[in-house]
C-alpha atoms as a PDB file:
ATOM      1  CA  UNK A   1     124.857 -29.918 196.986  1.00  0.00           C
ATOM      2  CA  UNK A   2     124.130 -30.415 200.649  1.00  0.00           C
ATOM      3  CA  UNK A   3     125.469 -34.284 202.517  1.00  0.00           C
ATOM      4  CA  UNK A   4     123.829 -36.098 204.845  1.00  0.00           C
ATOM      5  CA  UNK A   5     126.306 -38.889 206.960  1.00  0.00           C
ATOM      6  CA  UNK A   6     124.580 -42.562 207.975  1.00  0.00           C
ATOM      7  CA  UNK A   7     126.070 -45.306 209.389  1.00  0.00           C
ATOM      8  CA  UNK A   8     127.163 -47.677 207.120  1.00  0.00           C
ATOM      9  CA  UNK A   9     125.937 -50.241 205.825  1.00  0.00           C
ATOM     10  CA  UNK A  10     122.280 -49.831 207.549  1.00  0.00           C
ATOM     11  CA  UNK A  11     119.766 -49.298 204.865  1.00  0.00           C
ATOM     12  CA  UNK A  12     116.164 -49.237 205.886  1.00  0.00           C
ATOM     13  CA  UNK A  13     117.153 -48.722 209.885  1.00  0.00           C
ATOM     14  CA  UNK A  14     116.001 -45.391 211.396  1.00  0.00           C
ATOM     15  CA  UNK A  15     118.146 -42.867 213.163  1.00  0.00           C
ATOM     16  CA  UNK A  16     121.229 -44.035 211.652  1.00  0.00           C
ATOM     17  CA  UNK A  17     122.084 -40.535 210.945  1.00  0.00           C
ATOM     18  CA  UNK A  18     124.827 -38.868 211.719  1.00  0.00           C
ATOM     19  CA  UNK A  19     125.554 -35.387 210.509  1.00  0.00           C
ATOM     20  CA  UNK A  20     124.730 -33.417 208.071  1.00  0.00           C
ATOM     21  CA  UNK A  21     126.798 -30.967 205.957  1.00  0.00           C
ATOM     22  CA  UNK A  22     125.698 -28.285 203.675  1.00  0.00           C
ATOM     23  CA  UNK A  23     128.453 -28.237 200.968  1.00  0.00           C
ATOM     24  CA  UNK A  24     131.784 -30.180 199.962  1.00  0.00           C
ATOM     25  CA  UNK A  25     133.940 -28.133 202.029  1.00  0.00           C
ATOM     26  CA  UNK A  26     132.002 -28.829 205.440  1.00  0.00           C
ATOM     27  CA  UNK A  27     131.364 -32.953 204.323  1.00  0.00           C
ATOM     28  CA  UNK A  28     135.986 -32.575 204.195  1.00  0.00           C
ATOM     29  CA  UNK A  29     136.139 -30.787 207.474  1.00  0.00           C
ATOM     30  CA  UNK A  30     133.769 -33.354 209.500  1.00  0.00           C
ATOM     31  CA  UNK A  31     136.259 -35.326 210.964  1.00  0.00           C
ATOM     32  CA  UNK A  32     135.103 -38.264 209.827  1.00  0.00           C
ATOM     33  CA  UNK A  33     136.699 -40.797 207.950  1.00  0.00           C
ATOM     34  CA  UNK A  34     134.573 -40.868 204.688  1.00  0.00           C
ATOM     35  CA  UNK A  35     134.592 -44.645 203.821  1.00  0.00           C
ATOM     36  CA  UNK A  36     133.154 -45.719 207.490  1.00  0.00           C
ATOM     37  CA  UNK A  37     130.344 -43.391 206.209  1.00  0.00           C
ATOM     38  CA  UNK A  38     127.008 -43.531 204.114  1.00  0.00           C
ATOM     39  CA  UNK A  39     127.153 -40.624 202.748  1.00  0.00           C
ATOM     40  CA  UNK A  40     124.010 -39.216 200.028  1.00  0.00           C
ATOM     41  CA  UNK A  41     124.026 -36.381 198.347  1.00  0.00           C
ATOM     42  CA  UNK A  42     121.097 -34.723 198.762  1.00  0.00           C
ATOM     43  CA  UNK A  43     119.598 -30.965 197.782  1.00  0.00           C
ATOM     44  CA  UNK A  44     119.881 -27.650 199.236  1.00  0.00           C
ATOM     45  CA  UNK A  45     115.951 -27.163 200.491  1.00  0.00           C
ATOM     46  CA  UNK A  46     115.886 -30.763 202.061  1.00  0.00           C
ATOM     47  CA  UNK A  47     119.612 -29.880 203.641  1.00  0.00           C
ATOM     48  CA  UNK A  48     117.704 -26.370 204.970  1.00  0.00           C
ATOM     49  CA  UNK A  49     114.646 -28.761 206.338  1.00  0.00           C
ATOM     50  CA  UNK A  50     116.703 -30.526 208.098  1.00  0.00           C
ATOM     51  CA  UNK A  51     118.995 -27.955 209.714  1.00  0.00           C
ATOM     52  CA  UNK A  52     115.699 -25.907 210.540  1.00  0.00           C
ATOM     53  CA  UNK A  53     114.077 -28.871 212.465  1.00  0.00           C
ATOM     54  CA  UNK A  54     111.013 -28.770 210.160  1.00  0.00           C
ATOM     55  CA  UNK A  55     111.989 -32.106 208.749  1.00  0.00           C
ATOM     56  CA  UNK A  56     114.556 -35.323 210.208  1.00  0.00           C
ATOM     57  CA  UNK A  57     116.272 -37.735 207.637  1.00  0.00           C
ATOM     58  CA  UNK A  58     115.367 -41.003 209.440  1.00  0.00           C
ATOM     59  CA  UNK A  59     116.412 -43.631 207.114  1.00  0.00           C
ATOM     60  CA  UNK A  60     117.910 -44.832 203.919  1.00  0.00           C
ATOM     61  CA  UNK A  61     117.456 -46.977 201.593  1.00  0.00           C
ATOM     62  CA  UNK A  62     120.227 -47.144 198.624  1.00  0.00           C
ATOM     63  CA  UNK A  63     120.971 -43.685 197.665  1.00  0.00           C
ATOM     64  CA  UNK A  64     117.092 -42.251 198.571  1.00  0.00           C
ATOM     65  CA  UNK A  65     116.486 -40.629 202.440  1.00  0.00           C
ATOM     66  CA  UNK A  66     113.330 -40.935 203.546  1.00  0.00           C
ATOM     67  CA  UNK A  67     112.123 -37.631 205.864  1.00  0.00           C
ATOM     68  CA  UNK A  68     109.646 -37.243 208.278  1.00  0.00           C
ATOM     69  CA  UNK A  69     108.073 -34.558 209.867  1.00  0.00           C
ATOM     70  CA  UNK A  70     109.905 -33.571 212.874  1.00  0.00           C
ATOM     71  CA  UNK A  71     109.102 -29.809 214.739  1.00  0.00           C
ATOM     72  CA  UNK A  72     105.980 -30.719 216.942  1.00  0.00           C
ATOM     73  CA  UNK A  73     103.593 -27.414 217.237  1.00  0.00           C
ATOM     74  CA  UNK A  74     105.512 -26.123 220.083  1.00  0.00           C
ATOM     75  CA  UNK A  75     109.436 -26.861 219.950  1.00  0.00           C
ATOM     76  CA  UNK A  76     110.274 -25.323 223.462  1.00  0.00           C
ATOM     77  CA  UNK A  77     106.683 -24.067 225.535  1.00  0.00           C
ATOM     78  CA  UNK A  78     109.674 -22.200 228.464  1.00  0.00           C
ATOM     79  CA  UNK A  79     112.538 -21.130 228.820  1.00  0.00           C
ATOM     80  CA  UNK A  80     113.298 -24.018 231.201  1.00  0.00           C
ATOM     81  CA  UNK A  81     113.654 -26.535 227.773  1.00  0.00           C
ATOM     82  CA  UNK A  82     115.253 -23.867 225.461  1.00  0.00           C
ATOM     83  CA  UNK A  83     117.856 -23.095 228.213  1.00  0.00           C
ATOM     84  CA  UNK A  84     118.307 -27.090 228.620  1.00  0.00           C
ATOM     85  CA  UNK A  85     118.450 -27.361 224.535  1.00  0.00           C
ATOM     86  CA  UNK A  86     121.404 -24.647 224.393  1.00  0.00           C
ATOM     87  CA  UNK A  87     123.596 -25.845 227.096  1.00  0.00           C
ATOM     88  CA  UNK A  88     123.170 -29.199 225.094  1.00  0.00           C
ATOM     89  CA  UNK A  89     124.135 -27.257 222.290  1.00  0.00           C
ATOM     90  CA  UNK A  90     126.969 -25.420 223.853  1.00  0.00           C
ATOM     91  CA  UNK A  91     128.717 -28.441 225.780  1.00  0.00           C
ATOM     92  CA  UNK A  92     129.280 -30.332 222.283  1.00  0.00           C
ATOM     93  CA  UNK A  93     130.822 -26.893 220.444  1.00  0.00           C
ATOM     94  CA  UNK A  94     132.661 -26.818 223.562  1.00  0.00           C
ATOM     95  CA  UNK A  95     133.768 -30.215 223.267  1.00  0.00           C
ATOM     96  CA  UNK A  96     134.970 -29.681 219.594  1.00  0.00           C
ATOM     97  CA  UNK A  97     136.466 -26.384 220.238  1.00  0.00           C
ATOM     98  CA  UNK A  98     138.685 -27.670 223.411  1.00  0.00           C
ATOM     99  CA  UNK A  99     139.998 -30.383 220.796  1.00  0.00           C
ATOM    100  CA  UNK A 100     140.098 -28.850 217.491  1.00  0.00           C
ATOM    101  CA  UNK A 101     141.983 -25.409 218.383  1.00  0.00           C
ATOM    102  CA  UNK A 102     143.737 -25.861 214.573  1.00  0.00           C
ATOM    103  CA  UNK A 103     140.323 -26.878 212.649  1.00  0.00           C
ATOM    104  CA  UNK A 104     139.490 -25.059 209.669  1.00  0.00           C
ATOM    105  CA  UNK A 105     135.981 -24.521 211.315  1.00  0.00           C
ATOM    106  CA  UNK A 106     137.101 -23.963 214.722  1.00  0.00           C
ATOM    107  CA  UNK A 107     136.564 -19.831 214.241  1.00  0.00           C
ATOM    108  CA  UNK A 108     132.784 -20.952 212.872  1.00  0.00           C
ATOM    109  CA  UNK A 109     131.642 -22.708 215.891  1.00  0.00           C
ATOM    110  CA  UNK A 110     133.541 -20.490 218.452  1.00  0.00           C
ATOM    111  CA  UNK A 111     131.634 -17.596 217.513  1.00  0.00           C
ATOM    112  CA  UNK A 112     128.528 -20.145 217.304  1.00  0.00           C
ATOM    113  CA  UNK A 113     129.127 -20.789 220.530  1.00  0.00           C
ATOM    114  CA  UNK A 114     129.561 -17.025 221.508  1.00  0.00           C
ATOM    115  CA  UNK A 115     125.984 -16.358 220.011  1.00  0.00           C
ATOM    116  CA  UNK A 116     124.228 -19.348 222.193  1.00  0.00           C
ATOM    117  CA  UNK A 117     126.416 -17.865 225.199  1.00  0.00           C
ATOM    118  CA  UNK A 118     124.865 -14.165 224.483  1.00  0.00           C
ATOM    119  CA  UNK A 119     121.520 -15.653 223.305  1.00  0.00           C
ATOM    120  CA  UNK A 120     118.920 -13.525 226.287  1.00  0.00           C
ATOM    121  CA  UNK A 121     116.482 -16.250 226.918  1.00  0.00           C
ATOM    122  CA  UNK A 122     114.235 -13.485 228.507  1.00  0.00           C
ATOM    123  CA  UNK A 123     113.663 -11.930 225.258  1.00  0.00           C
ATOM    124  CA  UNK A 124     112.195 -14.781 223.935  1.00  0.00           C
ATOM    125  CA  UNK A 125     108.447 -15.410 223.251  1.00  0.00           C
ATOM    126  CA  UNK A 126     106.883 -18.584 224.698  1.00  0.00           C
ATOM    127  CA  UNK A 127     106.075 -21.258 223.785  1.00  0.00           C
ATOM    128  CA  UNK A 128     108.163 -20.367 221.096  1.00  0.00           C
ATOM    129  CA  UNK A 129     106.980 -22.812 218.397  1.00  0.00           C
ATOM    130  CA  UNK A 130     109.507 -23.096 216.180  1.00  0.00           C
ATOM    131  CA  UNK A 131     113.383 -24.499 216.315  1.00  0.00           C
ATOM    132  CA  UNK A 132     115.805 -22.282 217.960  1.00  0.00           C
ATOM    133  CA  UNK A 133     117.879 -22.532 214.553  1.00  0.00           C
ATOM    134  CA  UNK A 134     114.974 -21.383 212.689  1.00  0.00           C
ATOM    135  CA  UNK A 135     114.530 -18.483 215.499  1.00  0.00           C
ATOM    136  CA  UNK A 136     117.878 -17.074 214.280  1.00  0.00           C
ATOM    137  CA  UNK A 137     117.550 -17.657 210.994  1.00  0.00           C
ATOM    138  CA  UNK A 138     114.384 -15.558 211.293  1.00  0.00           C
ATOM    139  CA  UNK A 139     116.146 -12.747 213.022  1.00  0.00           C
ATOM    140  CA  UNK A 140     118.800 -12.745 210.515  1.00  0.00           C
ATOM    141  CA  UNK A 141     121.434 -14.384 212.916  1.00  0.00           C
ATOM    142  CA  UNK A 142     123.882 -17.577 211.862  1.00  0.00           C
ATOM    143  CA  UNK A 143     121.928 -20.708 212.292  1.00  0.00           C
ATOM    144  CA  UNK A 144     123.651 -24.086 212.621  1.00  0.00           C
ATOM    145  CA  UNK A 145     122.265 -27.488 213.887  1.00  0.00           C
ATOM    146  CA  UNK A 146     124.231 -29.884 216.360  1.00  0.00           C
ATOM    147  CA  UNK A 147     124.375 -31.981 213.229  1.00  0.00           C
ATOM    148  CA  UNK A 148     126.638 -29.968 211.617  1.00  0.00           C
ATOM    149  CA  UNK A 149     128.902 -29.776 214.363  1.00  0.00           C
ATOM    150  CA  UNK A 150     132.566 -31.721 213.191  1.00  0.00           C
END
């Protein structure tokens, strides 16, 4: 089962989220302290939805997310807002990785980080009109979303 982290004690109050963890062993390794946490268990294809940008969990309400359609018809029309969305990207796995050197997912988002780092913008069709984690996943590549991130 996939886990998806709210602030506490906010049902019915959008973007309260904040991350999003695909199994058990990810939800143990956020760096979070659990109880200061809302945290629903939720499936697999909405935990996929999420990380691919199609969908954004922007409430709750007891135990139930409620979803909304989040990818607009073109994600990123140049490489001007893709290059702006990975350097986002790469300055919080940078952030983790300069302070978490010992973290059982420290090798996972170094190489993440190596991938955005090598990512050639200039191969890239535009407007590319989908997110650039379902772009990898597409290719084949490792995929993660800055929710994940511990």
């Amino acid at each position: 089962m996939a886990y998806f982290v709210f602030g506490k004690n906010l049902d019915n109050i959008n973007n309260t989220i904040y991350r999003i963890a695909e199994n058990e062993n990810d939800l143990n390794n956020l760096n979070v302290t659990q109880s200061d946490y809302k945290i629903i268990e939720d499936s697999q294809s909405n935990f996929n939805l999420v990380k691919f940008m199609n969908k954004f969990p922007e409430k709750y309400v007891s135990n139930t997310i409620t979803y909304i359609d989040q990818i607009p018809t073109i994600a990123f029309p140049s490489k001007k807002e893709l290059q702006e969305y990975v350097n986002n990207f790469k300055q919080n796995i940078k952030q983790f990785t300069d302070n978490n050197l010992n973290h059982p997912l420290f090798d996972r988002w170094n190489n993440y980080y190596n991938q955005l780092n090598t990512l050639n913008l200039d191969t890239v069709s535009y407007p590319l009109n989908k997110s650039l984690e379902q772009y990898f996943n597409d290719l084949g590549q490792t995929s993660l979303n800055p929710l994940q991130i511990p």
